[in-house]
Protein backbone atom coordinates (compact mmCIF):
# COMPACT_ATOMS: atom_id res chain seq x y z
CA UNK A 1 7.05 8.38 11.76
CA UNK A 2 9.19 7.53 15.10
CA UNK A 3 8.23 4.72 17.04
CA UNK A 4 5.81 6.04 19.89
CA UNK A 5 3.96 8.04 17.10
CA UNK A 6 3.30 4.67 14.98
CA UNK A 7 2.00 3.27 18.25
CA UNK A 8 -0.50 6.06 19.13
CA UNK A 9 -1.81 6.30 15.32
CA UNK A 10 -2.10 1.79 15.63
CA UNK A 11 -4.33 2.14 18.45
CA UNK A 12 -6.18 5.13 17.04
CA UNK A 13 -6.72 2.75 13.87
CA UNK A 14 -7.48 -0.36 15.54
CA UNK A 15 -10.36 1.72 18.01
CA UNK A 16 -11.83 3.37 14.66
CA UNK A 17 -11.98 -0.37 12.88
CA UNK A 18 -13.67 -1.65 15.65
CA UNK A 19 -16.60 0.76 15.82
CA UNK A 20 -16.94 0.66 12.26
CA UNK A 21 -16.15 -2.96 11.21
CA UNK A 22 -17.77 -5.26 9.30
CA UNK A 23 -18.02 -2.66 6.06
CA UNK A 24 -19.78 -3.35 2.52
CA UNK A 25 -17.55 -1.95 0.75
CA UNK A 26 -13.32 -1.13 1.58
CA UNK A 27 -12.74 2.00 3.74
CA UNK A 28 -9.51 2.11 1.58
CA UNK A 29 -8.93 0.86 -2.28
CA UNK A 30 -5.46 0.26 -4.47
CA UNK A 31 -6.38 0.86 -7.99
CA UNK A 32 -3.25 -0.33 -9.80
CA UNK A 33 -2.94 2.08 -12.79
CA UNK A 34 0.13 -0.15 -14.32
CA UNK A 35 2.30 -2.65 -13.38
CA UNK A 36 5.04 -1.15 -15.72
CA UNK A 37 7.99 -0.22 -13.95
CA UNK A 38 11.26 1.46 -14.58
CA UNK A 39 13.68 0.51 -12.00
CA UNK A 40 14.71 -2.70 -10.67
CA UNK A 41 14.53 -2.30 -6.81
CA UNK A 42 16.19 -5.07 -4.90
CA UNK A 43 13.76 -5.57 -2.37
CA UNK A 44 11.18 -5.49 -4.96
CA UNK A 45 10.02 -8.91 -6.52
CA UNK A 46 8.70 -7.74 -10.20
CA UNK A 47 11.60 -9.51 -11.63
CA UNK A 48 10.13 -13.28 -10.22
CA UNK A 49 6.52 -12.16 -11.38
CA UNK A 50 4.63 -14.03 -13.91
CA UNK A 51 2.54 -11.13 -14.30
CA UNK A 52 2.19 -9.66 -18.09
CA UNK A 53 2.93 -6.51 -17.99
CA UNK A 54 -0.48 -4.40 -18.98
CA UNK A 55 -1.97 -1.16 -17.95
CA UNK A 56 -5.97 -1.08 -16.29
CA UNK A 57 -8.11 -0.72 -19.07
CA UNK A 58 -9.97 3.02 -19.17
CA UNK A 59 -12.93 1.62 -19.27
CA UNK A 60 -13.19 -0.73 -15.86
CA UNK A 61 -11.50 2.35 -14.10
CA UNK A 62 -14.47 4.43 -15.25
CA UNK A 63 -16.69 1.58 -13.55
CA UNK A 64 -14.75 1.58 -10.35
CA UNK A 65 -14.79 5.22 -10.13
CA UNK A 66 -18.75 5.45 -10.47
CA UNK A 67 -18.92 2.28 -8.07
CA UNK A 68 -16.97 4.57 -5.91
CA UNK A 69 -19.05 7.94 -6.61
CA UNK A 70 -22.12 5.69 -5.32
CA UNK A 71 -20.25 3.94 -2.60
CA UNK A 72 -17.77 6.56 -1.45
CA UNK A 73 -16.16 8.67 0.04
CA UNK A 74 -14.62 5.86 1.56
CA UNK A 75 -10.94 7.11 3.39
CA UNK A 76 -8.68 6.89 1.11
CA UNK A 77 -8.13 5.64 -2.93
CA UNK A 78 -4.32 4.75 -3.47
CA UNK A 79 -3.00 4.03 -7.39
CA UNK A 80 -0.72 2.39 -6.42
CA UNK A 81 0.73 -1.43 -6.28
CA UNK A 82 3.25 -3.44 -8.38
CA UNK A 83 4.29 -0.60 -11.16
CA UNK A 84 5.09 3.03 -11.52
CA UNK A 85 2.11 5.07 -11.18
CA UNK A 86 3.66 7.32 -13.32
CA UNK A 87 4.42 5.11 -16.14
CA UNK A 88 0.74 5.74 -17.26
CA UNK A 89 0.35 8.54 -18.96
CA UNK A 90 -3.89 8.79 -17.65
CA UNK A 91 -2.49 9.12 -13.77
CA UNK A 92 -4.38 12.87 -13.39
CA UNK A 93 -6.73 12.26 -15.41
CA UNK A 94 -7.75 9.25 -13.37
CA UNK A 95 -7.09 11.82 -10.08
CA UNK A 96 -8.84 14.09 -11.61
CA UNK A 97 -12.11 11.41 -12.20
CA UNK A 98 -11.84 10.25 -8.88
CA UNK A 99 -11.75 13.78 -7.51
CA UNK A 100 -15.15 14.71 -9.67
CA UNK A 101 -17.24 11.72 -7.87
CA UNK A 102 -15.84 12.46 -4.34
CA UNK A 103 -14.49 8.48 -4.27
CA UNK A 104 -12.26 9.19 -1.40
CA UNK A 105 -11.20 12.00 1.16
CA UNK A 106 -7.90 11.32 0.00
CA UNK A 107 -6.60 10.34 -3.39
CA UNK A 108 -2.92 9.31 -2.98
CA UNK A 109 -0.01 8.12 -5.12
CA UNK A 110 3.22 5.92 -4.14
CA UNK A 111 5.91 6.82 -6.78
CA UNK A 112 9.63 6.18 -7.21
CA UNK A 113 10.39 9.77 -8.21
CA UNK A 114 12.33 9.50 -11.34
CA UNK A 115 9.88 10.34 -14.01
CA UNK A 116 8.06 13.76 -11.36
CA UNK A 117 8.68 16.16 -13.96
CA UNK A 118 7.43 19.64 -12.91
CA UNK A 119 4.64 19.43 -15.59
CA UNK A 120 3.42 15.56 -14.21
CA UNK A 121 3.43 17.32 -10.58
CA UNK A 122 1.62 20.11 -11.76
CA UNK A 123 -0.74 18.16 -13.47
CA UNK A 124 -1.41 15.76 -10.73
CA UNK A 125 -2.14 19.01 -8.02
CA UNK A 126 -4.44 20.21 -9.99
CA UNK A 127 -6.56 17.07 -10.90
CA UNK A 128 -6.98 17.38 -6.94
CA UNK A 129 -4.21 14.44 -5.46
CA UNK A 130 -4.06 14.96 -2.18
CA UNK A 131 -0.85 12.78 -1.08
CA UNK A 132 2.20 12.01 -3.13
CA UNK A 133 4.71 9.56 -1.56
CA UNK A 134 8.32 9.39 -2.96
CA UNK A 135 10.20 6.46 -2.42
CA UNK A 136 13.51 8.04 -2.09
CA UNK A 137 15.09 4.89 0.34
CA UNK A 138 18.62 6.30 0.29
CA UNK A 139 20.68 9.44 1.01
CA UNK A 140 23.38 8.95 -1.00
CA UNK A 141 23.82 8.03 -4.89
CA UNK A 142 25.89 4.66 -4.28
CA UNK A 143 23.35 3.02 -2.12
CA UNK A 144 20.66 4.23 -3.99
CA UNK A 145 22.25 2.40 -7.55
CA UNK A 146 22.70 -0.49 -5.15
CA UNK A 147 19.29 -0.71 -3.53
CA UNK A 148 17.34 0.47 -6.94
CA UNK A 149 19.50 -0.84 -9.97
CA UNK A 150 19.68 2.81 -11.62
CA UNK A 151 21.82 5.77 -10.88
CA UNK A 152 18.92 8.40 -10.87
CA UNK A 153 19.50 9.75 -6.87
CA UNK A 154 20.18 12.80 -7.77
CA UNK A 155 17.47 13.12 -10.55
CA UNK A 156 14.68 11.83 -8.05
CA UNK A 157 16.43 14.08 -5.83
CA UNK A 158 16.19 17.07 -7.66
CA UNK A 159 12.55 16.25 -8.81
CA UNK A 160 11.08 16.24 -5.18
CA UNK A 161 13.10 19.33 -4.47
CA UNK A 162 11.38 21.20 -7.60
CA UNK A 163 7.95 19.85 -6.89
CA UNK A 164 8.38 21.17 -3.42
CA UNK A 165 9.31 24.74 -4.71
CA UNK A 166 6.91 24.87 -7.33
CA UNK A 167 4.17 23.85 -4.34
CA UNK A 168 4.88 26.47 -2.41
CA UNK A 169 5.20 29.02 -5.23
CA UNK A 170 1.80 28.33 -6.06
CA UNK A 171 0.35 28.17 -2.72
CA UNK A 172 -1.24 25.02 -3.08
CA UNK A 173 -1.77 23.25 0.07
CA UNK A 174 -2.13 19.42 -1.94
CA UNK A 175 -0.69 17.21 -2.39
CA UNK A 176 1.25 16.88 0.56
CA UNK A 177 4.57 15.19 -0.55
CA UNK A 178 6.13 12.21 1.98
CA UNK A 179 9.75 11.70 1.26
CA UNK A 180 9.61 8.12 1.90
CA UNK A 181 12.24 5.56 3.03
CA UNK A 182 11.88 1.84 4.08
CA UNK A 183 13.68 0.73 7.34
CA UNK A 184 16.30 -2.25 6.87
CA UNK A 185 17.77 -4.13 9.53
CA UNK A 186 21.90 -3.15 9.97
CA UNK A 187 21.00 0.51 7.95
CA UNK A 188 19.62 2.53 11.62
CA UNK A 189 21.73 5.42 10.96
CA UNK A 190 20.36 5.80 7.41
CA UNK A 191 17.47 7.00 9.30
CA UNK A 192 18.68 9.39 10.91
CA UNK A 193 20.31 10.91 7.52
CA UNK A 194 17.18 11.03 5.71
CA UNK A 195 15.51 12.57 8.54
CA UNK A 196 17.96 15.32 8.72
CA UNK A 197 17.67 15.69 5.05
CA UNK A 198 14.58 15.81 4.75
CA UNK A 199 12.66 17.31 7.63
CA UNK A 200 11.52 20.81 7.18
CA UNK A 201 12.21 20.03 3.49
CA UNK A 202 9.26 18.03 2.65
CA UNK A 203 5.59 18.13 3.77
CA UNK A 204 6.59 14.63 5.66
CA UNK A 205 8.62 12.10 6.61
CA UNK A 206 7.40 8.82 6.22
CA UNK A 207 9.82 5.80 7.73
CA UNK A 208 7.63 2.61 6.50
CA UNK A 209 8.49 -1.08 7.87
CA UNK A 210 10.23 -3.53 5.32
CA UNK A 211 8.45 -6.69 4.69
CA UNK A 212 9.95 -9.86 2.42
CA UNK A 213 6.92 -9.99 -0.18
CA UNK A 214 5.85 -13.58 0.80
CA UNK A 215 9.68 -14.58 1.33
CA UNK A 216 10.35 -13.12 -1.93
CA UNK A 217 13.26 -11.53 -0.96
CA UNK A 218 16.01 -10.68 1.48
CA UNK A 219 15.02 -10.88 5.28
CA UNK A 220 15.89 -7.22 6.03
CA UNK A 221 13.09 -6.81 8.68
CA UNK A 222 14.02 -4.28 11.75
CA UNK A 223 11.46 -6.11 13.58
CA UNK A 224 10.62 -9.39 15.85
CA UNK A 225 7.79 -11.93 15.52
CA UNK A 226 4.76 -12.51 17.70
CA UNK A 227 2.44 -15.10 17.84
CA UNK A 228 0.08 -14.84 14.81
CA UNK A 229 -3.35 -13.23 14.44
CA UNK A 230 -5.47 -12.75 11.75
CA UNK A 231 -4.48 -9.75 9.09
CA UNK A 232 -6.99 -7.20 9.16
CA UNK A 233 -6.46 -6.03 5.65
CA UNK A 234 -9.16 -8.57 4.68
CA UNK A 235 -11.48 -6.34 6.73
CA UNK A 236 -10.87 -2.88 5.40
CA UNK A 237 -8.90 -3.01 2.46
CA UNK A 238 -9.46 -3.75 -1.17
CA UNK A 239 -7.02 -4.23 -4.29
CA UNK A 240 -7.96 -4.06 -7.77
CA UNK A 241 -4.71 -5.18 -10.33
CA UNK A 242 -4.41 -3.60 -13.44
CA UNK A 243 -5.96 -6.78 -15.41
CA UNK A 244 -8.84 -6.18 -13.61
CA UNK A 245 -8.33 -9.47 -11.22
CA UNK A 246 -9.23 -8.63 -7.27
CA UNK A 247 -5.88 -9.34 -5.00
CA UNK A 248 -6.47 -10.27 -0.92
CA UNK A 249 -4.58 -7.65 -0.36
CA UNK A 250 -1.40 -5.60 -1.82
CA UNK A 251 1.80 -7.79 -1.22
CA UNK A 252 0.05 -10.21 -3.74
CA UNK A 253 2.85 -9.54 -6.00
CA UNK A 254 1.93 -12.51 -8.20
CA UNK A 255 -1.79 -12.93 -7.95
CA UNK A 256 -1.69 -16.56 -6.39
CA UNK A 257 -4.02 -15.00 -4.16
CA UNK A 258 -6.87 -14.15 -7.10
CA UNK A 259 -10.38 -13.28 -5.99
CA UNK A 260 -11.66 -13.09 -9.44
CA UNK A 261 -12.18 -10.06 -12.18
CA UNK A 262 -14.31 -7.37 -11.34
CA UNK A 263 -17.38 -7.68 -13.41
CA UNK A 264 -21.13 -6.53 -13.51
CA UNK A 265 -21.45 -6.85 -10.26
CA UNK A 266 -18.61 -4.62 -9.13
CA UNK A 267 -15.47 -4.30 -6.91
CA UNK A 268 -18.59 -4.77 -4.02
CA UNK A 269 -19.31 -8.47 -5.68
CA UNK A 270 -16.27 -9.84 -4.58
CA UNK A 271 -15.75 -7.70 -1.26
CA UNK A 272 -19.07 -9.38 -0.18
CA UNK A 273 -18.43 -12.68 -2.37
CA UNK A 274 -17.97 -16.25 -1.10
CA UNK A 275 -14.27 -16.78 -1.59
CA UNK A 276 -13.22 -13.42 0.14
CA UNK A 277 -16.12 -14.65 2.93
CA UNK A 278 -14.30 -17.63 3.18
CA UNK A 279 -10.90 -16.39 3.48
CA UNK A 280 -11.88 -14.17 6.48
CA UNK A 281 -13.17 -16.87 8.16
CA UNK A 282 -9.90 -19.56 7.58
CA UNK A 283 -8.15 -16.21 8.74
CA UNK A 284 -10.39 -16.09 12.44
CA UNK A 285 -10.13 -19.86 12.24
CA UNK A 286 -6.19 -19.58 12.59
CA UNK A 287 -5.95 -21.66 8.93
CA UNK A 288 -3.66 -19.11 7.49
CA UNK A 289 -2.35 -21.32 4.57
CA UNK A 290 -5.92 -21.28 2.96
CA UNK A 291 -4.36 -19.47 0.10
CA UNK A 292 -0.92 -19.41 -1.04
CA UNK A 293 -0.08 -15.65 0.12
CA UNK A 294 -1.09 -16.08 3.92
CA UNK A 295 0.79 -18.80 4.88
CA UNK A 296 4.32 -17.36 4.47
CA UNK A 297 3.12 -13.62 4.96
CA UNK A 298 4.39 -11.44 7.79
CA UNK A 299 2.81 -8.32 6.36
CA UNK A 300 0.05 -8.82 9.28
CA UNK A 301 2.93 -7.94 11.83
CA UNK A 302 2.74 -4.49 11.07
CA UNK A 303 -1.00 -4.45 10.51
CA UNK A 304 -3.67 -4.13 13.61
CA UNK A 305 -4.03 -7.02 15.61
CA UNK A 306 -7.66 -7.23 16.30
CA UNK A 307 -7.86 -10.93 16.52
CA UNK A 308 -9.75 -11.36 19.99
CA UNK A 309 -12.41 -8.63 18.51
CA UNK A 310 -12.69 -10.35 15.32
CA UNK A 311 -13.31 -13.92 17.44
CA UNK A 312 -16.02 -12.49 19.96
CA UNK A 313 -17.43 -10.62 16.61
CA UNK A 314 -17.76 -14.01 14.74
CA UNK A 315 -18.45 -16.23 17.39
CA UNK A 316 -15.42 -18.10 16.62
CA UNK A 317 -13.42 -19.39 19.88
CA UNK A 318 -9.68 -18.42 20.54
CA UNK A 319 -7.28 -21.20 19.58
CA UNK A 320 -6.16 -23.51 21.72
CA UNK A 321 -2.87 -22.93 23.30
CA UNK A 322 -0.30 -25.60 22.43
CA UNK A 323 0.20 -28.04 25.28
CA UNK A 324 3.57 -26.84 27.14
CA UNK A 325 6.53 -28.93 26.11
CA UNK A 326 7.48 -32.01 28.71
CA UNK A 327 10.76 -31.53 30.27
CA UNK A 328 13.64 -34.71 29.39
């Protein structure tokens, strides 16, 4: 997505949250099928985690699909956050459930490409997935061994290419499949290269801002700072880990940031609960370092800003300016 056309769908975005904000329940929800993973992606920090490695127990994903049955559709369902979606071997099935109660207009899946067998693809279009985003991030097989710690660019490659072929041999319109790569400062011509290699090829391109995971890693950002404004992920978006513990939001690599487990009372108990209440509100307040995630996130910089809104909406004032700086 080029510049100008990230703009226009922001503001789009930002007018549709403000008509429809505050919600009961998420307009969007990451269900995190596993946090199993088979590469070791640089910019990626699984290896710092503390996380055990576990996959969402069958049963709790049957309760957040019938939450989401009753609830839903809400926009969109992603399984999708730490791990390979793919390294669970339920992923259509659990497509295929969340298809049955209508939990979403779209069901999507973020995946790293290598293990998109033609059978996996075919399995996943016809459980009903609507969007499948590769995260290709390189055009050639040296950077890609380099930037993902396995030399598997040609077999992700290859796998996207078949996918696409067996799509249109089929017909099927879904799922639409986003050849995916993440912008790094000093790599602009990379760009370019995956567009040309991959426009007209697959469904879409999809250039996606990098971000440091809390300072996790590498500063590769392609962007500037602005003056800070409350993230409205806490607003719209929900994040269920594969334990079953409730995440602010999805850069919570290492759940410092935990909500608590959904229990009998739902995914909807904590959406509407005290501590996510109370996070909101340190958030309008300006007291980002209420948890350990906000304070050195800059995720919200390529999030809507509806700060202001959020103020007048709350009845919270806008912070003070600081007082300007007194010449020598």
């Amino acid at each position: 997505m080029d510049l100008d056309r990230f703009k226009r769908w922001m503001g789009l975005r930002t007018l549709y949250l403000k008509w429809t904000l505050p919600l009961r329940f998420p307009l969007i929800l990451n269900i995190e099928p596993t946090n199993r993973c088979n590469l070791a992606c640089r910019m990626c920090p699984r290896a710092i985690s503390h996380r055990p490695v576990t996959d969402l127990d069958w049963g709790l994903f049957e309760r957040l699909a019938d939450e989401l049955g009753r609830h839903g559709p809400i926009l969109k369902v992603f399984l999708q956050k730490d791990g390979e979606p793919l390294c669970h071997p339920r992923l259509a099935e659990m497509v295929a459930l969340l298809r049955e109660v209508r939990a979403a207009r779209r069901l999507s899946v973020i995946t790293n490409g290598t293990l998109l067998t033609e059978d996996r693809f075919a399995a996943l279009a016809e459980a009903g997935l609507h969007d499948l985003i590769v995260s290709i991030d390189a055009t050639n097989p040296t950077d890609y061994q380099a930037l993902k710690g396995l030399d598997a660019y040609d077999r992700v490659v290859a796998n996207v290419e078949r996918a696409l072929a067996l799509k249109r041999r089929h017909g099927w319109r879904f799922p639409e499949i986003k050849a995916r790569l993440v912008a790094r400062q000093g790599h602009e011509t990379e760009i370019e290269a995956f567009r040309h290699q991959w426009e007209g090829k697959a469904d879409f391109v999809d250039i996606t801002p990098y971000h440091t995971w809390l300072g996790a890693v590498k500063d590769e950002r392609a962007y500037g700072g602005r003056p800070r404004y409350p993230c409205a992920l806490l607003w719209y978006t929900g994040v269920v880990n594969a334990d079953g513990r409730v995440s602010p939001c999805c850069i919570d690599f290492n759940l410092e940031g935990d909500l608590g487990r959904v229990g009998e009372g739902g995914f909807a108990a904590i959406w509407n609960g005290p501590a996510l209440r109370r996070l909101r509100r340190a958030h309008i307040e300006g007291d980002y370092r209420r948890t350990a995630i906000c304070g050195p996130c800059e995720y919200w910089l390529i999030k809507e800003d509806l700060g202001s809104w959020l103020r007048r909406r709350y009845g919270v004032p806008e912070p003070s300016s600081p007082p300007p700086r007194r010449s020598p």
